[in-house]
Protein backbone atom coordinates (compact mmCIF):
# COMPACT_ATOMS: atom_id res chain seq x y z
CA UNK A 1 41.52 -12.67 -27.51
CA UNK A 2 42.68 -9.29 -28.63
CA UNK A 3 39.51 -7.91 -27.24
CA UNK A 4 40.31 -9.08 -24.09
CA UNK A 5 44.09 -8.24 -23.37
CA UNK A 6 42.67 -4.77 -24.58
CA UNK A 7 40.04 -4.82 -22.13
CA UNK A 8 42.81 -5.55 -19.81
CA UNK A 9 45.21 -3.09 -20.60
CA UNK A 10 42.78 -0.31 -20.65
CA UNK A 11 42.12 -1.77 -17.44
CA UNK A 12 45.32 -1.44 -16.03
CA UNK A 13 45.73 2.25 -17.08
CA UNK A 14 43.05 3.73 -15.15
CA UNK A 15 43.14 1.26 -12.31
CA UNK A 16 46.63 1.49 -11.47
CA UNK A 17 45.95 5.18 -10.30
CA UNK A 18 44.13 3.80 -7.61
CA UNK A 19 45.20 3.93 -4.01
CA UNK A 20 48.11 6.87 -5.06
CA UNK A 21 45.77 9.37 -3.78
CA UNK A 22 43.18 9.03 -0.75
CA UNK A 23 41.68 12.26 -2.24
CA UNK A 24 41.34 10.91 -5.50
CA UNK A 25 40.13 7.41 -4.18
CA UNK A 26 37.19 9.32 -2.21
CA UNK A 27 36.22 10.78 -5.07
CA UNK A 28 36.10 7.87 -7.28
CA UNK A 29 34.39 5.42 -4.27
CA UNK A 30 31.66 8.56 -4.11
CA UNK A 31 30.51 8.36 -7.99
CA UNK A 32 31.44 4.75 -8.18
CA UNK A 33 28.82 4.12 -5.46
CA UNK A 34 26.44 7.12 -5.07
CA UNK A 35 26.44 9.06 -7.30
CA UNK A 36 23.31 7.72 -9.07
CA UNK A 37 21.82 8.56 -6.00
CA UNK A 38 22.43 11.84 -6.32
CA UNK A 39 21.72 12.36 -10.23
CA UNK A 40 18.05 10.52 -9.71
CA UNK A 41 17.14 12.72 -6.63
CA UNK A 42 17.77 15.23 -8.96
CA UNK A 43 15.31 14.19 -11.51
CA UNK A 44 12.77 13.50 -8.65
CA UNK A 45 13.15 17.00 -8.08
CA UNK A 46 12.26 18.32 -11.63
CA UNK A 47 9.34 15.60 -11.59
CA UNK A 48 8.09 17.25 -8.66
CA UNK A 49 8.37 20.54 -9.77
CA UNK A 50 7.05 20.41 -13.19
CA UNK A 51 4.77 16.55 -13.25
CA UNK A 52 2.93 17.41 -16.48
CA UNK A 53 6.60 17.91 -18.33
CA UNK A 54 8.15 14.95 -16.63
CA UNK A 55 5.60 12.44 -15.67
CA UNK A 56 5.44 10.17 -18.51
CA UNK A 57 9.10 10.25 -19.70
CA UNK A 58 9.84 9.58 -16.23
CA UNK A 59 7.47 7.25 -16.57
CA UNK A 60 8.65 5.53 -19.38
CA UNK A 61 12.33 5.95 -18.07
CA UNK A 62 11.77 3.67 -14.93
CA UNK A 63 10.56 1.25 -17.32
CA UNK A 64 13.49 0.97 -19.28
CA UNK A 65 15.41 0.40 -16.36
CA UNK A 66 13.47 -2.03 -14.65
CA UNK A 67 13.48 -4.16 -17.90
CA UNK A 68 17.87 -3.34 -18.07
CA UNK A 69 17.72 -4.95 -14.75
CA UNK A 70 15.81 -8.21 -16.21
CA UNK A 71 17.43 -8.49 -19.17
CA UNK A 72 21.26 -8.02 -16.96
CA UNK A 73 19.90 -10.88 -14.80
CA UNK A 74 18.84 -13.07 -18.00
CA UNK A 75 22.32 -12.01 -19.35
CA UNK A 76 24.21 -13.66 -16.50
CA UNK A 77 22.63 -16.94 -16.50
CA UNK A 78 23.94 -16.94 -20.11
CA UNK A 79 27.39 -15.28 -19.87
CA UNK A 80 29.03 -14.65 -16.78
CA UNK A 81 32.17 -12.28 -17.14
CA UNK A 82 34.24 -12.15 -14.03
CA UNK A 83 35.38 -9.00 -12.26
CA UNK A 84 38.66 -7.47 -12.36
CA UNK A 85 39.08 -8.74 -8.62
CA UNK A 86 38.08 -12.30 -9.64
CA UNK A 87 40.65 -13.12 -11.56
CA UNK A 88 43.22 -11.18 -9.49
CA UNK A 89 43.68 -7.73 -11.16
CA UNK A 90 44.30 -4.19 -10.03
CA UNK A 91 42.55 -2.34 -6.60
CA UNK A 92 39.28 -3.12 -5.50
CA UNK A 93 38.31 -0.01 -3.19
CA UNK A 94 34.81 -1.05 -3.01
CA UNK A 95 33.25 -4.31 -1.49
CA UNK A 96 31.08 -6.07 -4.34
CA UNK A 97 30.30 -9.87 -4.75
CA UNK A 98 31.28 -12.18 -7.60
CA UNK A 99 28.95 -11.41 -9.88
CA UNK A 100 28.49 -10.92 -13.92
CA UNK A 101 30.89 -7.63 -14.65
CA UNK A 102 28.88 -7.15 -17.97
CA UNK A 103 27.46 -4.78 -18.14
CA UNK A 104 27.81 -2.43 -15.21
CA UNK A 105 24.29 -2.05 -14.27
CA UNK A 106 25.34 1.49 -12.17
CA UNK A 107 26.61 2.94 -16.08
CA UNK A 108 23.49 1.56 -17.91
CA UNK A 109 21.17 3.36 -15.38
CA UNK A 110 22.58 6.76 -15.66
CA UNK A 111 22.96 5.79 -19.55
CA UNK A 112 19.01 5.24 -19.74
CA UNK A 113 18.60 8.05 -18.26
CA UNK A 114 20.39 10.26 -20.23
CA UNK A 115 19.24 9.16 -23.56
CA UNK A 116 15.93 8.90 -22.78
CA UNK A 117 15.93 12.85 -21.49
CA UNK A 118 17.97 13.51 -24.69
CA UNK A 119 15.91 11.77 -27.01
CA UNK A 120 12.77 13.18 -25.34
CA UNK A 121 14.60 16.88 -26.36
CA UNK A 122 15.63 17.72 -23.17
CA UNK A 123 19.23 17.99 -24.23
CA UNK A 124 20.53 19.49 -21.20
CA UNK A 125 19.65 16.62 -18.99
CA UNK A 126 20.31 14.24 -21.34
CA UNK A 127 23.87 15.58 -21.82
CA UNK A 128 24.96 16.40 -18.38
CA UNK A 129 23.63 12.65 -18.00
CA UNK A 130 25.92 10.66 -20.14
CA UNK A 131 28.95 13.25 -18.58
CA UNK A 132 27.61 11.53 -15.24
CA UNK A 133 27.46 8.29 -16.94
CA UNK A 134 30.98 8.94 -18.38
CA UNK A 135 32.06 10.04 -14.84
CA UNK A 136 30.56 6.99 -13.22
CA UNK A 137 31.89 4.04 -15.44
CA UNK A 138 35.14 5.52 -14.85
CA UNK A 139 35.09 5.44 -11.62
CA UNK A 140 33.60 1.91 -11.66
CA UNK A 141 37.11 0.99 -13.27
CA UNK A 142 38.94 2.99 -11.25
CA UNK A 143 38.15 1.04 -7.85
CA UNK A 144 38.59 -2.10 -9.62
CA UNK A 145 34.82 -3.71 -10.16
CA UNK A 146 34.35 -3.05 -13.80
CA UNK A 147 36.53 -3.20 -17.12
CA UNK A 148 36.16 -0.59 -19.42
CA UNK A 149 34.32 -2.85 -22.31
CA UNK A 150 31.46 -3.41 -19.38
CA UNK A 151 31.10 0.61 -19.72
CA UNK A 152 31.22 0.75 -23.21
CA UNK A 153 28.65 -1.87 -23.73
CA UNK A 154 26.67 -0.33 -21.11
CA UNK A 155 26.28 3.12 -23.23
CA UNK A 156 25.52 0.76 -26.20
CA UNK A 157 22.88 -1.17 -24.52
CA UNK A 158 21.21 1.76 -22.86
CA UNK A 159 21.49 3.46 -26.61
CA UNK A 160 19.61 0.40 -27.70
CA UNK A 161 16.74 -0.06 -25.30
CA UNK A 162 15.93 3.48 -24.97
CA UNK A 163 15.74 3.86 -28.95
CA UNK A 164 13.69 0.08 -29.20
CA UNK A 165 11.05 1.23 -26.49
CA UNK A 166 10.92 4.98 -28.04
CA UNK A 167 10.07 2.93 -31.03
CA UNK A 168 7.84 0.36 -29.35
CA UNK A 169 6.05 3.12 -27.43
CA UNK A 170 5.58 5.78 -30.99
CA UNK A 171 4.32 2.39 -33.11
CA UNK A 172 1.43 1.15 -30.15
CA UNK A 173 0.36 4.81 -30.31
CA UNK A 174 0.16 4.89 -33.55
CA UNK A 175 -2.06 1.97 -33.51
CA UNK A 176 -3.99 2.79 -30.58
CA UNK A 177 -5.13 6.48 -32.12
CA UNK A 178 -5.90 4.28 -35.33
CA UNK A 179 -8.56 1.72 -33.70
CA UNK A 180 -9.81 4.62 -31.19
CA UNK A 181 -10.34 6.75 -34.58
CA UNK A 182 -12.17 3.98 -36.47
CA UNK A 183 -13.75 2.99 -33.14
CA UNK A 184 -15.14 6.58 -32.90
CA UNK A 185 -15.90 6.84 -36.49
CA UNK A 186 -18.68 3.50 -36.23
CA UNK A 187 -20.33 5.17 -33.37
């Protein structure tokens, strides 16, 4: 219960700012909403311009998101969190339907991302990525669909799979060089 009235509170802090400013609340509906967009487009680009550096992180990336986006799905037929809105709290600036608020599936993308780029040793992108991630769960509280624990366990999720499949991946190659070895070895 304290968890929650914290989750609320923290809430309430960086909610309540909204609709004060229609700059501010621009801003906020922008990298609430798009800018994702924007921060993938921009990865396209380096993929494009250098596809023997980025192809199989990218790769490998994509796949880590397409299996947050299964496991989100699983994780709502098993908990369902309301929204902020739902239960009649703060400004919603943005239209969005009643579903799970845990974890904010916009956050965990960029959060993917990011990690996997900075685990990978491209610390630039992998850093300006969890700024954008930072930048984007904020703004997910600030027009009212998120609470901030849905951002937090976003990065900690993200964290998680990226680090499991990095692990996955390094342990079937592993393998796979062992019986292609042996394999080579008998001919």
């Amino acid at each position: 219960m304290i968890f929650e009235s914290l989750n609320i509170y923290l809430f309430d802090c960086i909610n309540s700012i909204a609709t004060q400013s229609p700059v501010l609340d621009r801003i906020a509906i922008f990298t609430a909403h798009d800018l994702n967009t924007v921060f993938i487009c921009f990865l396209l680009f380096l993929l494009v311009l250098k596809w023997k550096t980025y192809n199989f992180l990218f790769a490998k990336t994509l796949l880590i998101v397409l299996l947050s986006l299964i496991l989100s799905d699983l994780a709502e037929i098993f908990y369902h969190h309301p929204r902020p809105f739902e239960i009649g709290l703060g400004h919603q600036l943005i239209g969005h339907g009643p579903s799970s608020s845990f974890p904010s599936q916009h956050t965990l993308t960029i959060t993917i991302i990011a990690f996997s780029y900075w685990l990978a040793g491209f610390k630039k992108i992998g850093v300006f990525g969890i700024f954008v991630g930072m930048v984007v769960g904020l703004s997910r509280i600030y027009v009212g669909v998120h609470f901030p624990f849905d951002i937090i366990g976003s990065f900690i999720i993200g964290l998680m799979l990226v680090v499991s499949v990095n692990y996955i991946v390094k342990e079937l190659t592993v393998r796979i060089r062992k019986i292609t070895s042996v394999s080579a070895y008998d001919a």
